[in-house]
PDB file of N, CA and C in Angstrom:
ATOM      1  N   UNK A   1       0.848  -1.177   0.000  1.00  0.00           N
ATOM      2  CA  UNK A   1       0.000   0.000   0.000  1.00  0.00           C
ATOM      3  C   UNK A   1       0.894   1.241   0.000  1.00  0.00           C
ATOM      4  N   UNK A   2       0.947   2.283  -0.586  1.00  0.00           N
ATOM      5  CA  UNK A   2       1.273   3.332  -0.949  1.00  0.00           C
ATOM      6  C   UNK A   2       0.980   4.573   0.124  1.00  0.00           C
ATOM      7  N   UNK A   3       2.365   5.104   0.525  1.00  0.00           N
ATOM      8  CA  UNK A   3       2.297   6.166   1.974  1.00  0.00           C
ATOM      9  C   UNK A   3       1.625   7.089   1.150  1.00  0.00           C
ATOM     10  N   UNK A   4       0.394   7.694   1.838  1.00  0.00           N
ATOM     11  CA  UNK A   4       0.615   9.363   1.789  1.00  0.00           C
ATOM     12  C   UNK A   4      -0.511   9.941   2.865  1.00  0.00           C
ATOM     13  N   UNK A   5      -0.247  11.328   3.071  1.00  0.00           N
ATOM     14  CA  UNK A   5      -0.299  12.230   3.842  1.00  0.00           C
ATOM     15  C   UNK A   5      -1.932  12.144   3.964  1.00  0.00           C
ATOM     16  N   UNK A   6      -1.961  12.282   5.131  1.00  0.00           N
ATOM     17  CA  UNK A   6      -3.748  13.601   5.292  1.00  0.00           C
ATOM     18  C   UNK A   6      -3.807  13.693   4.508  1.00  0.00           C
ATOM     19  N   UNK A   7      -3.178  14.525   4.651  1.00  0.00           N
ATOM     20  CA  UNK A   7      -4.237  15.723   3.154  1.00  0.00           C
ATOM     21  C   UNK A   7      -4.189  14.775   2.335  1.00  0.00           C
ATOM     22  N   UNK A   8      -3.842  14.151   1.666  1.00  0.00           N
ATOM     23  CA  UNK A   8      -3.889  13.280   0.670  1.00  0.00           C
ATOM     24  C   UNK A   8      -5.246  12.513   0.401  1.00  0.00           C
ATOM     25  N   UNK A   9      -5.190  11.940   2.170  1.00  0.00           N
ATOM     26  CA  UNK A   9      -6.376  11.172   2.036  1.00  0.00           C
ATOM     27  C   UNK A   9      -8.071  12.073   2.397  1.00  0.00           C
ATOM     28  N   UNK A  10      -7.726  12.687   2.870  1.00  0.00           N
ATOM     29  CA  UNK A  10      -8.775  13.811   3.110  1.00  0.00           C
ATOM     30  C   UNK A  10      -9.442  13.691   1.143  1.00  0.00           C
ATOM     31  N   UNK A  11      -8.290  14.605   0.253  1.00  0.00           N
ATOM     32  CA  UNK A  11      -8.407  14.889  -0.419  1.00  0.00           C
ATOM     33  C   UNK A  11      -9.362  13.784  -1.255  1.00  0.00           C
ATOM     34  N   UNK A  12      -8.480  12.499  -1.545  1.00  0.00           N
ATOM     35  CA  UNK A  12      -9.139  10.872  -1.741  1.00  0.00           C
ATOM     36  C   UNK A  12     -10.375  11.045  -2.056  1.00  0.00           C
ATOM     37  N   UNK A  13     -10.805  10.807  -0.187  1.00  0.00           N
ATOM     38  CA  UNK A  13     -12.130  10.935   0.442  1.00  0.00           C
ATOM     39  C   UNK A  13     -13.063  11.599  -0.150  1.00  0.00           C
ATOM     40  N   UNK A  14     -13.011  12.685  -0.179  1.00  0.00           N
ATOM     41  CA  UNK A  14     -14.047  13.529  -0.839  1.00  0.00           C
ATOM     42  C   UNK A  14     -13.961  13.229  -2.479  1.00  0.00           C
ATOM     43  N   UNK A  15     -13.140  13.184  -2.874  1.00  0.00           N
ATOM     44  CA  UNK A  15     -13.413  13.135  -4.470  1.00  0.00           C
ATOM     45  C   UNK A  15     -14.289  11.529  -4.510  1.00  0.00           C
ATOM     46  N   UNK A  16     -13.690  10.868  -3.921  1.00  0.00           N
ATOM     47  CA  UNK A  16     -14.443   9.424  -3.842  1.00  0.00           C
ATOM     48  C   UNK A  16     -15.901   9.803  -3.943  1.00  0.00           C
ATOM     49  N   UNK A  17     -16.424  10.351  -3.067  1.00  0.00           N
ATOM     50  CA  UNK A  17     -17.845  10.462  -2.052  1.00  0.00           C
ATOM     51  C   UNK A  17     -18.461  10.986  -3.367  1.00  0.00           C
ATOM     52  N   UNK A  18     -17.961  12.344  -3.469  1.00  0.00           N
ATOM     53  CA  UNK A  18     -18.565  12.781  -4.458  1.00  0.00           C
ATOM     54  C   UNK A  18     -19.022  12.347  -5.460  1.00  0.00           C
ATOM     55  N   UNK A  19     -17.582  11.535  -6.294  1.00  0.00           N
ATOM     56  CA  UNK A  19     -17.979  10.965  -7.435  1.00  0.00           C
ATOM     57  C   UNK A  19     -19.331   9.461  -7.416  1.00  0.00           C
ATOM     58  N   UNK A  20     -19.427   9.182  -6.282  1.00  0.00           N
ATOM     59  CA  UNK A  20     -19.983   8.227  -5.776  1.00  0.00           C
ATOM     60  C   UNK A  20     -21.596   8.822  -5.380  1.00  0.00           C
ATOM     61  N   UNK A  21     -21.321  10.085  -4.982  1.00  0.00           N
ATOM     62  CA  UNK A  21     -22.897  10.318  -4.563  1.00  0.00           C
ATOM     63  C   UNK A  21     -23.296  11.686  -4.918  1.00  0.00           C
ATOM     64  N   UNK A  22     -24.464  11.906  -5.807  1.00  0.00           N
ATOM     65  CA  UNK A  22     -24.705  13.630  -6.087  1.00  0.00           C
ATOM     66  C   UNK A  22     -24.772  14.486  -5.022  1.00  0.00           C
ATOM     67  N   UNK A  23     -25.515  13.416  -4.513  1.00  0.00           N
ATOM     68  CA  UNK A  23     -25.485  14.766  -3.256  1.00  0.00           C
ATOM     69  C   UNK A  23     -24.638  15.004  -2.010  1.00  0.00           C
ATOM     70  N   UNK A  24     -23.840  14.931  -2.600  1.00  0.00           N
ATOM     71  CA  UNK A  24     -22.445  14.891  -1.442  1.00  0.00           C
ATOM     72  C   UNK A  24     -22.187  16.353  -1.902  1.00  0.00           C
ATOM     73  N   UNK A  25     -22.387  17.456  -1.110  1.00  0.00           N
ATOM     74  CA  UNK A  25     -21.530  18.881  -1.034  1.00  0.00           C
ATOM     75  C   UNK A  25     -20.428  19.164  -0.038  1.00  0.00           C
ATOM     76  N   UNK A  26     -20.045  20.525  -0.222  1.00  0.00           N
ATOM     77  CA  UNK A  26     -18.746  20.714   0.434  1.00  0.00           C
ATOM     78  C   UNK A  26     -19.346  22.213   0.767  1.00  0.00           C
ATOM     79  N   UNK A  27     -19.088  22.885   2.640  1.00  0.00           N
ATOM     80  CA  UNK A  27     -19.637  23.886   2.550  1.00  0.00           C
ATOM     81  C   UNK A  27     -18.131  24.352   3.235  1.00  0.00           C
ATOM     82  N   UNK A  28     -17.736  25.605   3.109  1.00  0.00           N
ATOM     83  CA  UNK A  28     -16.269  26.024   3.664  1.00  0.00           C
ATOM     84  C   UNK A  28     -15.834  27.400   3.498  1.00  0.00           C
ATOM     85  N   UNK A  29     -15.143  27.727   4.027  1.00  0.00           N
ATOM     86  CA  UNK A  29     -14.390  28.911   3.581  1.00  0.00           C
ATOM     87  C   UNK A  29     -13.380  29.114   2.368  1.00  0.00           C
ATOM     88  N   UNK A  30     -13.254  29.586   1.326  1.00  0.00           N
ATOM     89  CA  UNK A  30     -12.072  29.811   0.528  1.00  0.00           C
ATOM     90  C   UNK A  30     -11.892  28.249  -0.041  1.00  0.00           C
ATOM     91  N   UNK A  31     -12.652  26.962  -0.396  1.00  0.00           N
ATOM     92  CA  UNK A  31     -12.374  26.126  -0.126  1.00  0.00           C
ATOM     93  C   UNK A  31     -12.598  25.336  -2.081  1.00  0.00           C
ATOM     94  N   UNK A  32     -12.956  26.932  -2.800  1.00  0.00           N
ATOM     95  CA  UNK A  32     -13.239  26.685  -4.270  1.00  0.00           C
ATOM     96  C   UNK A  32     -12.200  26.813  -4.932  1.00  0.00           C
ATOM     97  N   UNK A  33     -11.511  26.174  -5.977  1.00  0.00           N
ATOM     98  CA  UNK A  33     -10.122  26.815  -6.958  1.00  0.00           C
ATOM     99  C   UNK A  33     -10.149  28.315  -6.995  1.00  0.00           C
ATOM    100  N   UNK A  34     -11.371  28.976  -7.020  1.00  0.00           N
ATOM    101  CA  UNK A  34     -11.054  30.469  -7.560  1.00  0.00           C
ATOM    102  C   UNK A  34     -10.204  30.924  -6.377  1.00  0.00           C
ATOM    103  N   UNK A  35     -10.751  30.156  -4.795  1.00  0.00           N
ATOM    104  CA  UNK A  35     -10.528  30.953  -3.590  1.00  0.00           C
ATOM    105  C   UNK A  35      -8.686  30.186  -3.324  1.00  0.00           C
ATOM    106  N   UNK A  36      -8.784  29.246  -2.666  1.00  0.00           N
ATOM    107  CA  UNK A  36      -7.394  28.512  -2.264  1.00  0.00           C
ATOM    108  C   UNK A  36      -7.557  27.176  -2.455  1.00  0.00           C
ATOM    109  N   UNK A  37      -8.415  26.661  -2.461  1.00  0.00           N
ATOM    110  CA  UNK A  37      -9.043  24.820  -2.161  1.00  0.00           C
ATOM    111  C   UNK A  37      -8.702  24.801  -0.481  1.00  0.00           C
ATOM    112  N   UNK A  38      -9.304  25.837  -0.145  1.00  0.00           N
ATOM    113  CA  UNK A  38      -9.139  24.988   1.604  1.00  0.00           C
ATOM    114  C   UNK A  38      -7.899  25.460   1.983  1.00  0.00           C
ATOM    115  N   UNK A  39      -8.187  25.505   3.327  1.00  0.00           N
ATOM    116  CA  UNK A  39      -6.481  26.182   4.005  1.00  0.00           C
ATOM    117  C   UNK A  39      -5.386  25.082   3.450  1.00  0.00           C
ATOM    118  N   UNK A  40      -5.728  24.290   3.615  1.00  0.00           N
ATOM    119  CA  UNK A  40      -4.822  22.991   3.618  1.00  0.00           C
ATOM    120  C   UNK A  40      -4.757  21.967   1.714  1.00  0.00           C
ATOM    121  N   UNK A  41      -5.580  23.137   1.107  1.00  0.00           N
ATOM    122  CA  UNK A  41      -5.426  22.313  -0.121  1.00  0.00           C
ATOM    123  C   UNK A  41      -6.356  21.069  -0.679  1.00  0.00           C
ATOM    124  N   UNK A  42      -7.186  20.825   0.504  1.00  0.00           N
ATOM    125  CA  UNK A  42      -7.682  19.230   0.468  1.00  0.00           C
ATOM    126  C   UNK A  42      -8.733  19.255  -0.595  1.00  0.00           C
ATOM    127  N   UNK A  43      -9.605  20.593  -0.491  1.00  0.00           N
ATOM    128  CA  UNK A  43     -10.474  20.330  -1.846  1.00  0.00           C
ATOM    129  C   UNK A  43     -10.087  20.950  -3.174  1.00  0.00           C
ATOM    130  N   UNK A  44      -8.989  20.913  -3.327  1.00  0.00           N
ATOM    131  CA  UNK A  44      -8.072  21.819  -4.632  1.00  0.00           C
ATOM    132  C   UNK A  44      -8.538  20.720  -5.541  1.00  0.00           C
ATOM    133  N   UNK A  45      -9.442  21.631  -6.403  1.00  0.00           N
ATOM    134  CA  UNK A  45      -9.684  20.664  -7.843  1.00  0.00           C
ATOM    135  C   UNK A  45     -10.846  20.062  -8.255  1.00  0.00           C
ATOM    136  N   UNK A  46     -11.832  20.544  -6.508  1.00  0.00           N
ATOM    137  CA  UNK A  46     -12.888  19.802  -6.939  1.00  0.00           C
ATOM    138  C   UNK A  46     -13.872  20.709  -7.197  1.00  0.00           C
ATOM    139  N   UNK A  47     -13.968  21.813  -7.231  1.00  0.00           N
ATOM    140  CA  UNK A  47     -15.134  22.687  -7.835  1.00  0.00           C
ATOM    141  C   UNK A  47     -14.618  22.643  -9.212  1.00  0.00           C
ATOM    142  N   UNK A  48     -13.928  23.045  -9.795  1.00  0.00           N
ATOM    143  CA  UNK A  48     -13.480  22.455 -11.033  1.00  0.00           C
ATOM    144  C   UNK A  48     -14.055  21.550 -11.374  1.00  0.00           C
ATOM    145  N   UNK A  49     -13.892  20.387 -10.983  1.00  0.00           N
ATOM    146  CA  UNK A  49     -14.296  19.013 -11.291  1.00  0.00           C
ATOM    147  C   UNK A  49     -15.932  18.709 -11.095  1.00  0.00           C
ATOM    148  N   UNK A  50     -16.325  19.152 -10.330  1.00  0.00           N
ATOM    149  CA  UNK A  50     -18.179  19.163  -9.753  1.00  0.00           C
ATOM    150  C   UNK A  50     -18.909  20.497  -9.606  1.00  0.00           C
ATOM    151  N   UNK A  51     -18.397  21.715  -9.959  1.00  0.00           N
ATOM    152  CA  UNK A  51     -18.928  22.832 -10.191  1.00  0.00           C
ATOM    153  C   UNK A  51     -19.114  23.422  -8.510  1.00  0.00           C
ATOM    154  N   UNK A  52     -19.628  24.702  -8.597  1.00  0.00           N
ATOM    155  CA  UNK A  52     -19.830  25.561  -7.519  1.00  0.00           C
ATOM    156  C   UNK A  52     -20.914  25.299  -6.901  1.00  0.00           C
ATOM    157  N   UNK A  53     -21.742  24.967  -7.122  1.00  0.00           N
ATOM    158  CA  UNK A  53     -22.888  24.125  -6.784  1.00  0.00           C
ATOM    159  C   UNK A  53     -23.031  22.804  -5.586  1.00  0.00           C
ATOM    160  N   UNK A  54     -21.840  22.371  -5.971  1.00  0.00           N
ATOM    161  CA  UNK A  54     -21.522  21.700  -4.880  1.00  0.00           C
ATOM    162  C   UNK A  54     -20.389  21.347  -4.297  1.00  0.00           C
ATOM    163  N   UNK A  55     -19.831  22.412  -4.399  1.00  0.00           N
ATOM    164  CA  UNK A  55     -18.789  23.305  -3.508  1.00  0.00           C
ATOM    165  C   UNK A  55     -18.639  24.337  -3.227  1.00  0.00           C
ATOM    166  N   UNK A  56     -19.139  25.019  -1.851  1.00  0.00           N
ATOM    167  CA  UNK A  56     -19.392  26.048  -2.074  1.00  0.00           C
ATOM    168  C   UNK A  56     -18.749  27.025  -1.451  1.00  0.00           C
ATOM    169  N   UNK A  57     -18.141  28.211  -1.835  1.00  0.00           N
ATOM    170  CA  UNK A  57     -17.514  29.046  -0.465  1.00  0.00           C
ATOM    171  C   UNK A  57     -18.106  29.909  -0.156  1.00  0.00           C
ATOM    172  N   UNK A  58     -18.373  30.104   1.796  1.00  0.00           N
ATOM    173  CA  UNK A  58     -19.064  30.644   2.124  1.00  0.00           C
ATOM    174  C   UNK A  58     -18.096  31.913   3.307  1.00  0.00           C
ATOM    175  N   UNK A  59     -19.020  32.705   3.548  1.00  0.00           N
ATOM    176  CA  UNK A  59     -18.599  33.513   4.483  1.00  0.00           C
ATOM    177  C   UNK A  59     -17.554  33.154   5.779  1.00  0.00           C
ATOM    178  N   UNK A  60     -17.093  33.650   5.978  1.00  0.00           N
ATOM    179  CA  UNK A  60     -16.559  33.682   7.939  1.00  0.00           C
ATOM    180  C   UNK A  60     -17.490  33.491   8.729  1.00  0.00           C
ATOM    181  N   UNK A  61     -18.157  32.333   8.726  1.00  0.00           N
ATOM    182  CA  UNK A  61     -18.807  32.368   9.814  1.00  0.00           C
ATOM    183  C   UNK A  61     -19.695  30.910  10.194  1.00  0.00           C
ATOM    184  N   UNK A  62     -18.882  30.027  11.178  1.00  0.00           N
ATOM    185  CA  UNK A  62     -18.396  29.251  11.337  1.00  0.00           C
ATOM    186  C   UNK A  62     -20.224  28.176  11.393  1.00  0.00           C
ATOM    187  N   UNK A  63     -20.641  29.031  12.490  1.00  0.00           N
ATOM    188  CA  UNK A  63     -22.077  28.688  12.809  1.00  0.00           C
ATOM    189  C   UNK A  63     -23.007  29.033  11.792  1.00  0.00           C
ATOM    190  N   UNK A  64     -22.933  29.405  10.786  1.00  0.00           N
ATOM    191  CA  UNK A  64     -23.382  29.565   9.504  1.00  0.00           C
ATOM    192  C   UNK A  64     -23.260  28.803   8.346  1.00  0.00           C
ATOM    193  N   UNK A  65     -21.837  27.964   8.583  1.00  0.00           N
ATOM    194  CA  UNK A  65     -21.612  27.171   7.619  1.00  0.00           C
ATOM    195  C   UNK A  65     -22.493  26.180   8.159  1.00  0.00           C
ATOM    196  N   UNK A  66     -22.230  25.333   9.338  1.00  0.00           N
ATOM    197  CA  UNK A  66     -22.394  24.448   9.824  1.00  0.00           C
ATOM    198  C   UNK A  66     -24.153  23.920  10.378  1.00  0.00           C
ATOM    199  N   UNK A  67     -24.710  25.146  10.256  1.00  0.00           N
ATOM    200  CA  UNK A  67     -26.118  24.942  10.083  1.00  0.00           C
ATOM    201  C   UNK A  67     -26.579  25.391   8.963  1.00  0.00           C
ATOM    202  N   UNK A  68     -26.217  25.271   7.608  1.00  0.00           N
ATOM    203  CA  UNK A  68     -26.702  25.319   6.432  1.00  0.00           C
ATOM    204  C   UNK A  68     -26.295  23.732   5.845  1.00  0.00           C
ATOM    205  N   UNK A  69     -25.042  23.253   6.417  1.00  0.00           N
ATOM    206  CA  UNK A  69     -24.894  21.913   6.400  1.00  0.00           C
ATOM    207  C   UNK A  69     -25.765  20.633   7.182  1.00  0.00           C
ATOM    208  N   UNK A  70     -26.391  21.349   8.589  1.00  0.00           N
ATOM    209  CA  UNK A  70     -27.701  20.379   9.183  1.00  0.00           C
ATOM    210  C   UNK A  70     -29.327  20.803   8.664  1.00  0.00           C
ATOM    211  N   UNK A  71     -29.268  22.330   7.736  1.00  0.00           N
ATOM    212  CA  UNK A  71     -30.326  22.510   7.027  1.00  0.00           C
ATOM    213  C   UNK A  71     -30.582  21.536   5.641  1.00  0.00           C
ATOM    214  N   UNK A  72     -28.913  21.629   4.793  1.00  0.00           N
ATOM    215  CA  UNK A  72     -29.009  20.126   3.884  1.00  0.00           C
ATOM    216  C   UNK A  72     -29.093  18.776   4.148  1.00  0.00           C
ATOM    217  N   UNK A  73     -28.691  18.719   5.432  1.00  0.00           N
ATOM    218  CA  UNK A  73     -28.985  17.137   5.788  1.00  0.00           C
ATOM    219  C   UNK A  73     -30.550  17.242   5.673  1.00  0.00           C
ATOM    220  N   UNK A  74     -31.028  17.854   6.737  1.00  0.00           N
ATOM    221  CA  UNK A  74     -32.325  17.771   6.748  1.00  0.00           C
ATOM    222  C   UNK A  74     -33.349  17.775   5.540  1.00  0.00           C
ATOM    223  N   UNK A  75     -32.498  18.261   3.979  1.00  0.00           N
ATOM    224  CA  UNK A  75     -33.624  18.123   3.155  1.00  0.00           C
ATOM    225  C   UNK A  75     -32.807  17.620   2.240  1.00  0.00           C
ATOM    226  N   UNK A  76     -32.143  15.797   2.317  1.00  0.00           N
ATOM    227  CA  UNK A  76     -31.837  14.732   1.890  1.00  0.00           C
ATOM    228  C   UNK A  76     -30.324  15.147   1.225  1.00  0.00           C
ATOM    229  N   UNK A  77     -29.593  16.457   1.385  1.00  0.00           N
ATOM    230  CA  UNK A  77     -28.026  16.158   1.161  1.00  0.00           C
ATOM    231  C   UNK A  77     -26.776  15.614   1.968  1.00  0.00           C
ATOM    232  N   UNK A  78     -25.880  15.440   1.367  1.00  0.00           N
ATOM    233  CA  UNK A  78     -25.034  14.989   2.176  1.00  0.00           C
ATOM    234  C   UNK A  78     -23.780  15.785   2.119  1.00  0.00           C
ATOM    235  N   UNK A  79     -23.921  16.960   2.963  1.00  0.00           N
ATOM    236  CA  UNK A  79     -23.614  18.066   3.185  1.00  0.00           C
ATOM    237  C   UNK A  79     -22.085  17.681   4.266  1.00  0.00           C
ATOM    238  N   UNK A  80     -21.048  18.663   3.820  1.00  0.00           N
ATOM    239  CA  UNK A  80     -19.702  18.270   4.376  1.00  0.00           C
ATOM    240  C   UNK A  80     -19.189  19.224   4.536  1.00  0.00           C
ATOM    241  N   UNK A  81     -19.217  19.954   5.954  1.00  0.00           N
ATOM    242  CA  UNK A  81     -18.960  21.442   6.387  1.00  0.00           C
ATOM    243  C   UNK A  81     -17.237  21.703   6.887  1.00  0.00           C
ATOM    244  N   UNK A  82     -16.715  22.227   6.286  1.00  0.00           N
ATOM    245  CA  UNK A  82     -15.033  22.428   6.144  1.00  0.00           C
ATOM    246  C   UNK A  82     -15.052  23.314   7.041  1.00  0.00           C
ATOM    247  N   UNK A  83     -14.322  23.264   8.437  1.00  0.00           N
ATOM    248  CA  UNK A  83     -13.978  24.636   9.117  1.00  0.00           C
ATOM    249  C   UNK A  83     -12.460  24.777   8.973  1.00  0.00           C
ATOM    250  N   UNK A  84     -11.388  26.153   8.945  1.00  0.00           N
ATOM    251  CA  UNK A  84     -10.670  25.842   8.794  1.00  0.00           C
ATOM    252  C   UNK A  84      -9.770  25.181   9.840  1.00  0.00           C
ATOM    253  N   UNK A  85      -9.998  25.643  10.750  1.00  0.00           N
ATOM    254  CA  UNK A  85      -9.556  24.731  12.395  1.00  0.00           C
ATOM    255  C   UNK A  85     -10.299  24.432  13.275  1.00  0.00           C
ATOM    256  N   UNK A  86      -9.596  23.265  13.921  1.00  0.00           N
ATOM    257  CA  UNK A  86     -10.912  23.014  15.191  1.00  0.00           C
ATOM    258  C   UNK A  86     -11.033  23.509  15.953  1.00  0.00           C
ATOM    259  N   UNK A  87     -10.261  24.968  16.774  1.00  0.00           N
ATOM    260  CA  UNK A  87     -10.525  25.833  17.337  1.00  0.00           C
ATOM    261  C   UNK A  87     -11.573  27.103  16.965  1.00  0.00           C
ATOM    262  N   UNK A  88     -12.342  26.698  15.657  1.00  0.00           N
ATOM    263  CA  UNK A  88     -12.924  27.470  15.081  1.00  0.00           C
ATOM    264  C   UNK A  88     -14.786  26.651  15.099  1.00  0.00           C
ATOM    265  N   UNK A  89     -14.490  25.288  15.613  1.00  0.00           N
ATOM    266  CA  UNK A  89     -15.451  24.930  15.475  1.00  0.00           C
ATOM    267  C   UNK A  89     -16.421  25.070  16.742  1.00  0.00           C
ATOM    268  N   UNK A  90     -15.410  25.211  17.806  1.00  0.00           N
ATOM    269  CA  UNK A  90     -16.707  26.164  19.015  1.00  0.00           C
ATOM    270  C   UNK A  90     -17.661  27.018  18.354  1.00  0.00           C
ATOM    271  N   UNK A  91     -17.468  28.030  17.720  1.00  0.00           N
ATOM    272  CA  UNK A  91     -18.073  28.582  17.073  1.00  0.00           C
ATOM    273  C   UNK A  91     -19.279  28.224  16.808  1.00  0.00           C
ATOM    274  N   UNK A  92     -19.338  26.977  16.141  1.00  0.00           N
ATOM    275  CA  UNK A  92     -20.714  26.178  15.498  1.00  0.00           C
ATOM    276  C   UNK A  92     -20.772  25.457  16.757  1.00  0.00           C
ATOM    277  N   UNK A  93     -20.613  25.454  18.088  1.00  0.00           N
ATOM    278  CA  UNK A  93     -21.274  24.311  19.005  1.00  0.00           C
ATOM    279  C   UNK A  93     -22.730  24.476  19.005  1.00  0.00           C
ATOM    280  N   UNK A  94     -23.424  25.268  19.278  1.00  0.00           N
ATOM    281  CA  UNK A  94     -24.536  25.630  19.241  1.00  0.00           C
ATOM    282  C   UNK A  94     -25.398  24.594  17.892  1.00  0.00           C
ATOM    283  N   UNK A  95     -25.185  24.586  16.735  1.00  0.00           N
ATOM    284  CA  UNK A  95     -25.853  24.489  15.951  1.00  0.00           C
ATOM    285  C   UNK A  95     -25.427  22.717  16.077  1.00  0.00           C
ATOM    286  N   UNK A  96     -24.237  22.218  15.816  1.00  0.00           N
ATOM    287  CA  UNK A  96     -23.967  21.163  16.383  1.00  0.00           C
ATOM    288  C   UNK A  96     -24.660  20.089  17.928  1.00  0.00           C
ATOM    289  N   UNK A  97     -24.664  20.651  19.028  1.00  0.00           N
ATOM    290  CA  UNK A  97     -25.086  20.576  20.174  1.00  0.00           C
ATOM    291  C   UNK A  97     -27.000  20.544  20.476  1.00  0.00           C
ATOM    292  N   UNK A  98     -27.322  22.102  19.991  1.00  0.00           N
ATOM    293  CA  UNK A  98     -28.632  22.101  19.988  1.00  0.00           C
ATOM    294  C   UNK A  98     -29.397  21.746  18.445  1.00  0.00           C
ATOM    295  N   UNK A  99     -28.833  21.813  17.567  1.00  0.00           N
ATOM    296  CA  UNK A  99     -29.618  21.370  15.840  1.00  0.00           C
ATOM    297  C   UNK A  99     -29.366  20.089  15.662  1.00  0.00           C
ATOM    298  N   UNK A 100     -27.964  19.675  15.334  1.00  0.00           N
ATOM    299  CA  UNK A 100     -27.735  18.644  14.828  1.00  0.00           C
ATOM    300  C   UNK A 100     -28.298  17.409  15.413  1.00  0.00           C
ATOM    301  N   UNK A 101     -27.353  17.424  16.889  1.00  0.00           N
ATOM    302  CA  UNK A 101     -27.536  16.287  17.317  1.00  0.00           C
ATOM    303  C   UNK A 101     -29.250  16.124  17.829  1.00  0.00           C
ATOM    304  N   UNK A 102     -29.852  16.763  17.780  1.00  0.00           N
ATOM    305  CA  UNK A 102     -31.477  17.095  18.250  1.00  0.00           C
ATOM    306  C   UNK A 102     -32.667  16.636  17.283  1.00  0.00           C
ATOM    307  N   UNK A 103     -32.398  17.387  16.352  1.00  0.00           N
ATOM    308  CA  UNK A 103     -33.389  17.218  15.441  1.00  0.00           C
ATOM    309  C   UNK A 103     -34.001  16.022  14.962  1.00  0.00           C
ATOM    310  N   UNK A 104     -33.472  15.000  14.986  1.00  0.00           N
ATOM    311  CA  UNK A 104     -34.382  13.509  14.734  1.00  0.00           C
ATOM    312  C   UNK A 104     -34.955  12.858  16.057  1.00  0.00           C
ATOM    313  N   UNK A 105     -34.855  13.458  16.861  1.00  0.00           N
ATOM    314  CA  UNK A 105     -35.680  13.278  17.593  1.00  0.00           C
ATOM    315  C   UNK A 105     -36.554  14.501  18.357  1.00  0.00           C
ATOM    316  N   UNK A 106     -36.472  15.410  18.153  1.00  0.00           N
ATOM    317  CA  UNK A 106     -37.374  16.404  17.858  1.00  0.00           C
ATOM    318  C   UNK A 106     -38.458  16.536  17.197  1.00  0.00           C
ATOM    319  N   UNK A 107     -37.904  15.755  15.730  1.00  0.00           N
ATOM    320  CA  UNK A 107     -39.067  16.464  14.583  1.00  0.00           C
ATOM    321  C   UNK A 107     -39.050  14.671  13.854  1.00  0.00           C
ATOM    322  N   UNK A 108     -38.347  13.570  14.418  1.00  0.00           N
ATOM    323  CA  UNK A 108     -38.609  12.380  13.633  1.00  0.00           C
ATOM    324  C   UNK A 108     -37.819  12.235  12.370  1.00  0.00           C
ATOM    325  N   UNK A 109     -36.910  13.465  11.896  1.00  0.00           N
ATOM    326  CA  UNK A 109     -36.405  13.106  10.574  1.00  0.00           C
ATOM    327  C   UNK A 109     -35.634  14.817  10.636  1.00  0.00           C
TER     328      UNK A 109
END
């Protein structure tokens, strides 16, 4: 088997998913070719490859990404919210904590 990095496989991963499922998106910061592909490079290539549509770059704002990603779950995508660090993902606890983990048993679906 053949070494490589994170990012590598990060990178893998998602192109896999994608190519594997339409509705697999990417929600993130800077995370489109026009912007950087992600702090780290990992989605370099794939808005290119699957359009803006379902990759999308969004604002600074962490709890914004991340409940537009439990708003697509909720209406059948398979939504994949990029923060750029995990010190950034407090930010979204809220939507994580009280949305995510809540809502199917809240509302059944």
């Amino acid at each position: 088997m053949a070494e490589i990095t994170v990012r590598e496989a990060l990178h893998d991963a998602l192109l896999e998913e994608m190519e594997r499922d339409s509705n697999v998106c990417i929600l993130g910061e800077d995370i489109s070719d026009d912007a950087y592909g992600g702090t780290y490079s990992i989605t370099s290539g794939l808005s290119k490859r699957f359009g803006l549509d379902r990759v999308l770059d969004t604002p600074i704002a962490e709890a914004g990404i991340v409940g537009m990603a439990v708003g697509g779950a909720m209406g059948g995508l398979r939504p994949i919210a990029e923060l750029m660090t995990v010190n950034f993902s407090l930010l979204a606890l809220d939507q994580i904590v009280n949305h995510a983990a809540k809502i199917y048993g809240m509302f059944g679906g």
